[in-house]
C-alpha atoms as a PDB file:
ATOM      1  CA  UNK A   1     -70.077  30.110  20.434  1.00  0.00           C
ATOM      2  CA  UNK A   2     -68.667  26.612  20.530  1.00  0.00           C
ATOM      3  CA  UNK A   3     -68.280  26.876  16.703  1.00  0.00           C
ATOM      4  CA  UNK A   4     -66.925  30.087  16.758  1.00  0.00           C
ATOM      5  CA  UNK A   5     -63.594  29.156  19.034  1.00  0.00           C
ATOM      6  CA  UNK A   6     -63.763  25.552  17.179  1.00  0.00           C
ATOM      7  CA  UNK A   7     -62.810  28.037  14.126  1.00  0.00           C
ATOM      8  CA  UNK A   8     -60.810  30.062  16.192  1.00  0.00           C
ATOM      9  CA  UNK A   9     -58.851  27.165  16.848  1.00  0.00           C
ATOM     10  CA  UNK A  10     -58.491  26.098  13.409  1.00  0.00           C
ATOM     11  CA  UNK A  11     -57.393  29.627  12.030  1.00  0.00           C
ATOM     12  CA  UNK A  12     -55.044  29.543  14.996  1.00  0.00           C
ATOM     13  CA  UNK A  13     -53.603  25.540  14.237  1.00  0.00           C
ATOM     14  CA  UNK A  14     -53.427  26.828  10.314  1.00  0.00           C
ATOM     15  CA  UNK A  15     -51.106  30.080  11.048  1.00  0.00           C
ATOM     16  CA  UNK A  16     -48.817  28.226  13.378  1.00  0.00           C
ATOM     17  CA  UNK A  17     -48.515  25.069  10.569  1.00  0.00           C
ATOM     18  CA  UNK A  18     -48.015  27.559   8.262  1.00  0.00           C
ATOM     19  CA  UNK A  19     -45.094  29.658  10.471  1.00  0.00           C
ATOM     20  CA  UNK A  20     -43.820  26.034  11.414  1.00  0.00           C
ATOM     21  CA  UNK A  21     -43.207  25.374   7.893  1.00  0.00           C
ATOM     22  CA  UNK A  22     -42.121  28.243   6.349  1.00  0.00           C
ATOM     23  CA  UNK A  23     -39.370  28.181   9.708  1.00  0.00           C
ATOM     24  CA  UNK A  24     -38.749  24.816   8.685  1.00  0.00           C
ATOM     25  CA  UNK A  25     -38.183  25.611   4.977  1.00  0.00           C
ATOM     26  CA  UNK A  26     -35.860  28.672   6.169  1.00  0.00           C
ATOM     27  CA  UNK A  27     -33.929  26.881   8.538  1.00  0.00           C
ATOM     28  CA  UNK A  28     -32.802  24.103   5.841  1.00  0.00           C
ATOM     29  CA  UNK A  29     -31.945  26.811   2.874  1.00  0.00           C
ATOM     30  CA  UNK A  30     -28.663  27.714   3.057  1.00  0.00           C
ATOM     31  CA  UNK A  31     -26.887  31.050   3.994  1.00  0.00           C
ATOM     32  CA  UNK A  32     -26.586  32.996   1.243  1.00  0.00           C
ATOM     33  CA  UNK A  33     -22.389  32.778   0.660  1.00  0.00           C
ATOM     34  CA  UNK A  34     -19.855  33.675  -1.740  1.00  0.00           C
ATOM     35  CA  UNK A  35     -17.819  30.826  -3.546  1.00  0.00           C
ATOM     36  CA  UNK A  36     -14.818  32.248  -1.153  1.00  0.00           C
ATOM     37  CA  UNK A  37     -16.748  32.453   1.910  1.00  0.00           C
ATOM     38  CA  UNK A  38     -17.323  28.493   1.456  1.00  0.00           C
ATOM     39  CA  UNK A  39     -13.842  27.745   0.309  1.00  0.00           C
ATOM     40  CA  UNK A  40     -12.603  29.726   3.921  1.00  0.00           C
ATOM     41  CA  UNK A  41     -15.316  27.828   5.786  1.00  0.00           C
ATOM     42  CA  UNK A  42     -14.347  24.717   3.836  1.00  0.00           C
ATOM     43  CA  UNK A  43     -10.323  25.234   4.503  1.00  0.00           C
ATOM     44  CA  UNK A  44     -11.233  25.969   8.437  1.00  0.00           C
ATOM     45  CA  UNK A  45     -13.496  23.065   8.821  1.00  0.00           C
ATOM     46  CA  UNK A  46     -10.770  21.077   7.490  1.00  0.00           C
ATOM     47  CA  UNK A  47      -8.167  22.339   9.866  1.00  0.00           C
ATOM     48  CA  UNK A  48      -6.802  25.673   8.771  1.00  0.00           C
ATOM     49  CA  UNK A  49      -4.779  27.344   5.985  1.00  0.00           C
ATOM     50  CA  UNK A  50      -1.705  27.502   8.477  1.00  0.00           C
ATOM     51  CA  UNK A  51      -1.528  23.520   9.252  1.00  0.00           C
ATOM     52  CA  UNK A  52      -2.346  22.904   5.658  1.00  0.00           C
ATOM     53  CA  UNK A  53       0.463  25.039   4.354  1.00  0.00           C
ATOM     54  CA  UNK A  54       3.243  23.290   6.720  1.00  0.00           C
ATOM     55  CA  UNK A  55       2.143  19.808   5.107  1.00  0.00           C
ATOM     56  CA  UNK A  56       4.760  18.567   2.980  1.00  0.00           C
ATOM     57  CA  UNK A  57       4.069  14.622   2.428  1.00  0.00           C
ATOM     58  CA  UNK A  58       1.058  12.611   3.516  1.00  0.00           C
ATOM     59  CA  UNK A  59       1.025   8.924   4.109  1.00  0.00           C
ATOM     60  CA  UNK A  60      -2.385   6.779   3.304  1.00  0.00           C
ATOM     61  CA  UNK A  61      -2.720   3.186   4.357  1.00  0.00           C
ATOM     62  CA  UNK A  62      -5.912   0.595   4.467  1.00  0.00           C
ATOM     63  CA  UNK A  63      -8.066  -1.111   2.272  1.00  0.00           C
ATOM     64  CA  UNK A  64      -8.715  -0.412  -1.564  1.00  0.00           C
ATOM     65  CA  UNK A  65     -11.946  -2.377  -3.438  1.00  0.00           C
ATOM     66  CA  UNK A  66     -10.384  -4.578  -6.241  1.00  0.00           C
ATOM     67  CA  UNK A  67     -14.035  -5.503  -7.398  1.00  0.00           C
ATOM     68  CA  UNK A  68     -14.881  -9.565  -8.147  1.00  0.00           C
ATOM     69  CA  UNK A  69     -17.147 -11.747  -6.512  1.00  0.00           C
ATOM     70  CA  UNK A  70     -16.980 -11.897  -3.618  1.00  0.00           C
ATOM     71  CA  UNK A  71     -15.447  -8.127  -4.011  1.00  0.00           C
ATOM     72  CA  UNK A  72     -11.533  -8.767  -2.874  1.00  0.00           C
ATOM     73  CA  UNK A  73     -10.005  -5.672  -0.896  1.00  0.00           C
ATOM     74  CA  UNK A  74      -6.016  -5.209  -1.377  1.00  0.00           C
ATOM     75  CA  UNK A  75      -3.644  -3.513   1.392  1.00  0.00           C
ATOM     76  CA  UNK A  76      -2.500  -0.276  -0.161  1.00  0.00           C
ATOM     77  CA  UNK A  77      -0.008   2.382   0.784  1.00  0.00           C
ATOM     78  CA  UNK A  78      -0.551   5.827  -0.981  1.00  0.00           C
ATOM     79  CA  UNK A  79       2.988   8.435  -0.599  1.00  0.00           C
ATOM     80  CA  UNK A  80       1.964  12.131  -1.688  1.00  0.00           C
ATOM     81  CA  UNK A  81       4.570  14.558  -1.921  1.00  0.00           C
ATOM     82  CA  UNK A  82       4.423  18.433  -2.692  1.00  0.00           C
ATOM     83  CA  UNK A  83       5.049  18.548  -6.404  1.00  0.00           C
ATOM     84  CA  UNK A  84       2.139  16.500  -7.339  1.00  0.00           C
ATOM     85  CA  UNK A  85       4.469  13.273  -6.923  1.00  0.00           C
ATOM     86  CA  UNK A  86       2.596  10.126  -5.312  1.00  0.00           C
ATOM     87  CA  UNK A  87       3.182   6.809  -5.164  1.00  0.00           C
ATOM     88  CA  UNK A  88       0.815   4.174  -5.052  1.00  0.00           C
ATOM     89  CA  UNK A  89       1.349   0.323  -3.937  1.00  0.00           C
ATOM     90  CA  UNK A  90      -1.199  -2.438  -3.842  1.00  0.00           C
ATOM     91  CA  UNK A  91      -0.317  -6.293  -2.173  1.00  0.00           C
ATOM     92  CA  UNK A  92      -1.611  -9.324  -3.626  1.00  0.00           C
ATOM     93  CA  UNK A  93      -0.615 -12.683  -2.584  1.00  0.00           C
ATOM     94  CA  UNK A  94       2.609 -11.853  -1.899  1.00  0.00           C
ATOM     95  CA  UNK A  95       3.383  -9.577  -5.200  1.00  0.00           C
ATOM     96  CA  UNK A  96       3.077  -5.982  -5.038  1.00  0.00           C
ATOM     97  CA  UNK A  97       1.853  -3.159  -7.562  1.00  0.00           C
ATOM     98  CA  UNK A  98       3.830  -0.040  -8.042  1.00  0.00           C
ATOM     99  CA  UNK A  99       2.612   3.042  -9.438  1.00  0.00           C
ATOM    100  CA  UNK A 100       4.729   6.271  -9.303  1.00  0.00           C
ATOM    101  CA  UNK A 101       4.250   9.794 -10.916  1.00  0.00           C
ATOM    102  CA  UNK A 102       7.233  11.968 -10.735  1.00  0.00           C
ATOM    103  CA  UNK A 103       5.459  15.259 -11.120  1.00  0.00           C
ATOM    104  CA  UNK A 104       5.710  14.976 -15.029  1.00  0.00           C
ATOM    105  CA  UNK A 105       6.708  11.175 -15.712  1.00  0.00           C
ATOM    106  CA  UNK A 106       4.824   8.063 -14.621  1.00  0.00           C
ATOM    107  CA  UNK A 107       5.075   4.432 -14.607  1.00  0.00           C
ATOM    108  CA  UNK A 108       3.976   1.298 -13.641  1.00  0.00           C
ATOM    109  CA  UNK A 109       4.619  -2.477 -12.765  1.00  0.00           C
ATOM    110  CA  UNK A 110       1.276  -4.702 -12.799  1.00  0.00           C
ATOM    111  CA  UNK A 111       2.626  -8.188 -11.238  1.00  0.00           C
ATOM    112  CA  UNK A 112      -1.467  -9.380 -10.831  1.00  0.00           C
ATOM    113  CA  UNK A 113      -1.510  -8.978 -14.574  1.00  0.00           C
ATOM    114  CA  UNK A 114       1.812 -11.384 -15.288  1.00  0.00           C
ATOM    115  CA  UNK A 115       3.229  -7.912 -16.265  1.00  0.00           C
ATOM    116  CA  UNK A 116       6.790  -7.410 -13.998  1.00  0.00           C
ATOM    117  CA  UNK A 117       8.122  -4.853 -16.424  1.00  0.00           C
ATOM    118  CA  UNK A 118       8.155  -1.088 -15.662  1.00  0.00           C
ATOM    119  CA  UNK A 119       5.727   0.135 -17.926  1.00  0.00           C
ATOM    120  CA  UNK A 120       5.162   4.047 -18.628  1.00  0.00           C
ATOM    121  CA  UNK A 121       2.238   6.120 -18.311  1.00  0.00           C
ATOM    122  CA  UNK A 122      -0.401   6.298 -21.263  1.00  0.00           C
ATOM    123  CA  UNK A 123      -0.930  10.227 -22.361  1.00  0.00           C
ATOM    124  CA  UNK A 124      -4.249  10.007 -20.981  1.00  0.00           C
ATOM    125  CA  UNK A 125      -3.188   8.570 -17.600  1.00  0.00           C
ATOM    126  CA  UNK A 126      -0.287  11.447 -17.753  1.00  0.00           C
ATOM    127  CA  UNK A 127      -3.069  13.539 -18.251  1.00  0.00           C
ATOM    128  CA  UNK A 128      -5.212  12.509 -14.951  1.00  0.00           C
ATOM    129  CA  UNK A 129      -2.449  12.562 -13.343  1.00  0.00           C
ATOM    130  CA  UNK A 130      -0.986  16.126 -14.066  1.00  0.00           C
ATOM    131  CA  UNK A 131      -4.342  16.944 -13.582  1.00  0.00           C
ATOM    132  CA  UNK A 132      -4.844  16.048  -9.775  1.00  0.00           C
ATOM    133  CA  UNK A 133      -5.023  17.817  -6.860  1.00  0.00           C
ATOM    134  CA  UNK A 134      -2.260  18.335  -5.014  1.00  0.00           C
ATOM    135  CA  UNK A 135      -1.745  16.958  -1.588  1.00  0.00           C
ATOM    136  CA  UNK A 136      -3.722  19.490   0.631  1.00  0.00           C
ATOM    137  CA  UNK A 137      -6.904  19.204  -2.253  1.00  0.00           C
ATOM    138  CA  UNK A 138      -7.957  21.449  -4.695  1.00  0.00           C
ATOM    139  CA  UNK A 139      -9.370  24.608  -2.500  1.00  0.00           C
ATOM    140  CA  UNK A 140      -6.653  24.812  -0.088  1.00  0.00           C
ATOM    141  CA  UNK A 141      -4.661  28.018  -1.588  1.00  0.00           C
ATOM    142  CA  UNK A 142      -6.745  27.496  -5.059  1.00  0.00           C
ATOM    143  CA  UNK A 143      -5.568  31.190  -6.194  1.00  0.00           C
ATOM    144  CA  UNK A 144      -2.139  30.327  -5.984  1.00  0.00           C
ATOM    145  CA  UNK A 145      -2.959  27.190  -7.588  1.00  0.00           C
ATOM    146  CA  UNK A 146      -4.610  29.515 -10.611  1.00  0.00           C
ATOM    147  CA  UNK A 147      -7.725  27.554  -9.816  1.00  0.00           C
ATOM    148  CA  UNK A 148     -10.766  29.989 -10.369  1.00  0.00           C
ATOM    149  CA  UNK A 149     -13.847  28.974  -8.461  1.00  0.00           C
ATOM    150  CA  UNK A 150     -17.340  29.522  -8.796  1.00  0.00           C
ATOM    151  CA  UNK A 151     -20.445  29.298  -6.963  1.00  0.00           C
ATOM    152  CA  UNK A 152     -23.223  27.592  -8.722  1.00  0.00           C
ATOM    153  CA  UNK A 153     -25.802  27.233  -6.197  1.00  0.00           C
ATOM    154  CA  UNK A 154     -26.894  24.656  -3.868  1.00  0.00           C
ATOM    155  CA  UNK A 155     -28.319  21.072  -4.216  1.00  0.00           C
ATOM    156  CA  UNK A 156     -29.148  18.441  -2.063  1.00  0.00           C
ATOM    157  CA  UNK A 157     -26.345  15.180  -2.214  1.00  0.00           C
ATOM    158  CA  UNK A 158     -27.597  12.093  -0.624  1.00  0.00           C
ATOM    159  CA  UNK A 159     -30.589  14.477   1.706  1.00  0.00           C
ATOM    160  CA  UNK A 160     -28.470  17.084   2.690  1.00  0.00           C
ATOM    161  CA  UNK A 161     -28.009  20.846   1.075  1.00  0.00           C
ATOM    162  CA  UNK A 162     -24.363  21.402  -0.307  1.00  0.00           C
ATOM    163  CA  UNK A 163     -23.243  24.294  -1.856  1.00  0.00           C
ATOM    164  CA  UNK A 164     -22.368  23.462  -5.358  1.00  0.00           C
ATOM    165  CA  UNK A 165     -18.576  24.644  -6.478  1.00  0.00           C
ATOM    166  CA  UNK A 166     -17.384  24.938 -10.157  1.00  0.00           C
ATOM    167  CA  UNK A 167     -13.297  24.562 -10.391  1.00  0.00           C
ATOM    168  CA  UNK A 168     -11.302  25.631 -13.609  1.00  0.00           C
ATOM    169  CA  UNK A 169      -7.661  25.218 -13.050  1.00  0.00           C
ATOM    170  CA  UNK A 170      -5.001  26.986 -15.186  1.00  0.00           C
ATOM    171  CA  UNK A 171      -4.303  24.124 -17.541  1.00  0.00           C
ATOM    172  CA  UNK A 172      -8.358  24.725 -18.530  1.00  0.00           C
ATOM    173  CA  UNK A 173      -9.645  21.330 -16.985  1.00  0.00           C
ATOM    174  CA  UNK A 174     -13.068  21.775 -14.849  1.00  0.00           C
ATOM    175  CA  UNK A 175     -14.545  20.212 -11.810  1.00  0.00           C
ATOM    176  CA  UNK A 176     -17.597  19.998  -9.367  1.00  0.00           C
ATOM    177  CA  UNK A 177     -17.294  19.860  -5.944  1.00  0.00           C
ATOM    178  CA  UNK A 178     -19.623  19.783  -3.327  1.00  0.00           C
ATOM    179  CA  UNK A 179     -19.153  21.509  -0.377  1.00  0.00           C
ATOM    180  CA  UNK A 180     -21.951  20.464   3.190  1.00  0.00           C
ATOM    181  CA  UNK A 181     -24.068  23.618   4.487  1.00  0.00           C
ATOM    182  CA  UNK A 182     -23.420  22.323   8.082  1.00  0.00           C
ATOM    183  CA  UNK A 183     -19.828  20.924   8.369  1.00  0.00           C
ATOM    184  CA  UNK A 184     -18.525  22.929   5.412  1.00  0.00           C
ATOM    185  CA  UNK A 185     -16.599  19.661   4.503  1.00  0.00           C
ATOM    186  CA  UNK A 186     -16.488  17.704   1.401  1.00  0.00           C
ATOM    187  CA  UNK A 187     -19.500  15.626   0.069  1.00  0.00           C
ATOM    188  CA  UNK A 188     -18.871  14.997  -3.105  1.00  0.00           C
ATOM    189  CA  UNK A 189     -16.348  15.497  -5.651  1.00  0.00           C
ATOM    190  CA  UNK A 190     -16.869  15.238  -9.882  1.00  0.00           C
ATOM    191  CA  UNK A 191     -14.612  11.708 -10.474  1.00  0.00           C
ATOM    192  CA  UNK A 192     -12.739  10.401 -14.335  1.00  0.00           C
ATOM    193  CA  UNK A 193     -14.887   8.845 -15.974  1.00  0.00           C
ATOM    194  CA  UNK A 194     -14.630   5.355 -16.789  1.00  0.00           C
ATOM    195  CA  UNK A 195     -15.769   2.489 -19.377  1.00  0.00           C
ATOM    196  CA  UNK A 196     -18.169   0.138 -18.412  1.00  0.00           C
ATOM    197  CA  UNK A 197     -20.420  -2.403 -20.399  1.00  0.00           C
ATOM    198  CA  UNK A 198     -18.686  -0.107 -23.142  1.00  0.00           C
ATOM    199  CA  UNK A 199     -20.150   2.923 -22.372  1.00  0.00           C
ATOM    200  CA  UNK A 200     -18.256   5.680 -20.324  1.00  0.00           C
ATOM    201  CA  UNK A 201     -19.805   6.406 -17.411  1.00  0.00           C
ATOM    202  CA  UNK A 202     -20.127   9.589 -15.239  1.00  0.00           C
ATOM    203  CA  UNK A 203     -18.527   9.162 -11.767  1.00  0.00           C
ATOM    204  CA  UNK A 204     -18.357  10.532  -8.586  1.00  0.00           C
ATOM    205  CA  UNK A 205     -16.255  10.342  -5.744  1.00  0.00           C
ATOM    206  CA  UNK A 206     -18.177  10.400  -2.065  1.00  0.00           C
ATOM    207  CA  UNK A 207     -16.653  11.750   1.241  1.00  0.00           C
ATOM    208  CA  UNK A 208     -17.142  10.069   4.210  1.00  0.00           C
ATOM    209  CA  UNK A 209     -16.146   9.257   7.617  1.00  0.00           C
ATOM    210  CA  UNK A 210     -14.420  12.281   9.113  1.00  0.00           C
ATOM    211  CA  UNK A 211     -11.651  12.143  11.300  1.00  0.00           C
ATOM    212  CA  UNK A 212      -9.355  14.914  13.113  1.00  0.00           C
ATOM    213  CA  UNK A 213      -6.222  13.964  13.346  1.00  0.00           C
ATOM    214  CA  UNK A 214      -3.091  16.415  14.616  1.00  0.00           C
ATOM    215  CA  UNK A 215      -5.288  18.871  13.931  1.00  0.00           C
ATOM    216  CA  UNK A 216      -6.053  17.978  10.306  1.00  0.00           C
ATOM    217  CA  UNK A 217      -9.325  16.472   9.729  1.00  0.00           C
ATOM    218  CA  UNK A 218      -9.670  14.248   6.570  1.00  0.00           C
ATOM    219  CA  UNK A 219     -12.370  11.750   5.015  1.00  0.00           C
ATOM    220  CA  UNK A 220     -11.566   7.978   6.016  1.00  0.00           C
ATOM    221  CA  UNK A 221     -13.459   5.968   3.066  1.00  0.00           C
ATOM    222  CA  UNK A 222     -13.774   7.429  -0.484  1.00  0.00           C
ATOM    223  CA  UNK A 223     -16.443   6.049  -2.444  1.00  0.00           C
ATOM    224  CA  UNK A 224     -16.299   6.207  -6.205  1.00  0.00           C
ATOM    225  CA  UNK A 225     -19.885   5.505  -8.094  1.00  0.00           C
ATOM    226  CA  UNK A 226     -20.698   4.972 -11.601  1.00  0.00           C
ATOM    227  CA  UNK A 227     -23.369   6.819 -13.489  1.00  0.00           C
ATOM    228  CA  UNK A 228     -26.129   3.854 -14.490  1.00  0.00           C
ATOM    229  CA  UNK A 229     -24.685   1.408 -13.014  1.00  0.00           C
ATOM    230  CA  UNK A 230     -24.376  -0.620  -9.532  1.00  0.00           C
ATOM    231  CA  UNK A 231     -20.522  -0.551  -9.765  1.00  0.00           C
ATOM    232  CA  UNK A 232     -18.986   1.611  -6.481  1.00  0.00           C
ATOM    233  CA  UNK A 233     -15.230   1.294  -5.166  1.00  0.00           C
ATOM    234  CA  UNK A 234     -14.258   2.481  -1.759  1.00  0.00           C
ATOM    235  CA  UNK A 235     -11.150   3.149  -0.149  1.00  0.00           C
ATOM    236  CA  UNK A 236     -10.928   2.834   3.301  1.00  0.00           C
ATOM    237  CA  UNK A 237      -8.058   4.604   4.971  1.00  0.00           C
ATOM    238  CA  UNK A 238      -6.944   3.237   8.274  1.00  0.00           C
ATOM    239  CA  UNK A 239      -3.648   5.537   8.904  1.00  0.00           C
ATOM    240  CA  UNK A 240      -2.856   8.972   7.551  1.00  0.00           C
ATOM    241  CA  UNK A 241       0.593  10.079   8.634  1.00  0.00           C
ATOM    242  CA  UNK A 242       1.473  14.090   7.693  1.00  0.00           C
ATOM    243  CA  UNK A 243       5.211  14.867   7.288  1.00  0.00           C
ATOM    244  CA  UNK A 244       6.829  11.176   7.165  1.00  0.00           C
ATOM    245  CA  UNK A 245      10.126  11.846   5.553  1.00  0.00           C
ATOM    246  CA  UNK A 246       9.993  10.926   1.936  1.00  0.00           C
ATOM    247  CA  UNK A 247      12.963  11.081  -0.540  1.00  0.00           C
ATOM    248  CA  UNK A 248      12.357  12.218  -4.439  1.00  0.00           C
ATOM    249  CA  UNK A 249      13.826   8.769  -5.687  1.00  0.00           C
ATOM    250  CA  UNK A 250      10.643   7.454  -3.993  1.00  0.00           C
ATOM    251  CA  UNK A 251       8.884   8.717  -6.755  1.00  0.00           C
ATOM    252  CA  UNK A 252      11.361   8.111  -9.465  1.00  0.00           C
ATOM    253  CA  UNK A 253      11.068   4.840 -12.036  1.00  0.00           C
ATOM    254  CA  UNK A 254      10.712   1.946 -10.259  1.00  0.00           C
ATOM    255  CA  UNK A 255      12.818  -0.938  -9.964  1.00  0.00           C
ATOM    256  CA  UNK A 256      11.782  -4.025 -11.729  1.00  0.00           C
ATOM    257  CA  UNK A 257      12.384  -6.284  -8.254  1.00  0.00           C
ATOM    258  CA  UNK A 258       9.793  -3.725  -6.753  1.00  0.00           C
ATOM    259  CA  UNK A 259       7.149  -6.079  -8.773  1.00  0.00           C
ATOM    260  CA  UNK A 260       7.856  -9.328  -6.028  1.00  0.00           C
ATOM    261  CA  UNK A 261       8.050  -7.303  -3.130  1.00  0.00           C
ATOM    262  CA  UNK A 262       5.365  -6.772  -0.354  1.00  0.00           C
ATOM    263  CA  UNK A 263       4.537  -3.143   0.186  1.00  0.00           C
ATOM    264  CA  UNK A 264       5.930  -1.822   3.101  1.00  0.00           C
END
């Protein structure tokens, strides 16, 4: 008899390890969405289509990774303006880098590298740049953007499930993005590649840090990482401001006596 409930037991322990599991297993798949049922979620967890849509210009300030050893981080200021104009300024021992896109146009002034002249944007950094999201990110109002979007699945990005978004925008350029199964916020975004050791190397850009702010929530550190490699760069935002008033010659062609001048 003894044996007989010892079994008993066991049959017993093995069923509920075995429902334990499989409730286990089904409680870490995802739900079963559409690409725009995660690009809603996404938008809400983020704050809402309505505050998004009555953001005009957003103001970025902290730290940016300049690499070296030991790895030097330089204040930076980051303008972004409806119109896909931004304007980017990094500080360096008193000297300050300026670089401006206009929408269409860009340019530059690169006082670190001796260079105080206003240089103009490459084709291919014309490219990236006419290529980037707008101010609000690439899913908030994506149709209107003529951004299609696709659902490829789910994987799992650094442990957790995330659904897995394909983005082709109207000028034919793709993207990844991943999207968390919890928070429905950003985890990861599909970066520009870069050359390293002369190779070009996959990158990707990781979310982090959440904060709500005025009802906008919005990742405080951006980490980029490189495919193969041990190189990462972070930007660590201290201050995001939404609606600072920002006039279009902000983002026209620098002034040369920009180059010697402390960001503000």
């Amino acid at each position: 008899m003894f044996r007989k409930v010892l079994f008993g037991c066991g049959l017993a322990f093995t069923a509920a390890a075995a429902f334990a599991a499989t409730t286990s297993q089904a409680a870490d798949t995802p739900a079963a969405m559409t690409a725009a049922q995660v690009v809603d979620r996404n938008v809400a967890a983020r704050g809402g289509l309505t505050a998004w849509r009555t953001v005009d210009t957003l103001t970025m300030s902290g730290q940016l990774d300049a690499g070296g050893k030991p790895n030097v981080e330089l204040p930076f200021v980051m303008k972004l303006k409806r119109g896909h104009k931004s304007r980017l300024e990094l500080s360096f021992r008193d000297q300050t880098a300026v670089q401006v896109y206009d929408g269409a146009q860009g340019w530059k002034v690169r006082p670190f590298l001796n260079r105080n002249e206003v240089e103009p944007y490459t084709p291919a950094e014309i490219k990236v740049a006419a290529a980037s999201e707008e101010l609000d990110g690439p899913l908030v109002d994506y149709a209107k953007k003529g951004t299609k979007v696709e659902l490829l699945g789910t994987e799992k990005v650094e442990g957790e499930n995330a659904y897995k978004l394909r983005l082709s925008s109207k000028t034919g350029t793709h993207r990844t993005i991943w999207i968390d199964a919890k928070t429905f916020l950003e985890r990861k975004i599909e970066g520009e590649p870069k050359k390293i050791d002369g190779k070009m190397r996959v990158a990707s850009v990781y979310f982090r840090e959440f904060k709500t702010e005025n009802g906008l929530t919005t990742p405080r550190v951006l980490e980029t990482v490189y495919e193969g490699t041990k190189v990462s760069r972070k930007m660590k935002i201290a201050k995001v401001v939404v609606n600072e008033t920002m006039q279009d010659a902000l983002f026209q062609k620098p002034q040369v006596a920009l180059a010697g001048a402390p960001a503000r």
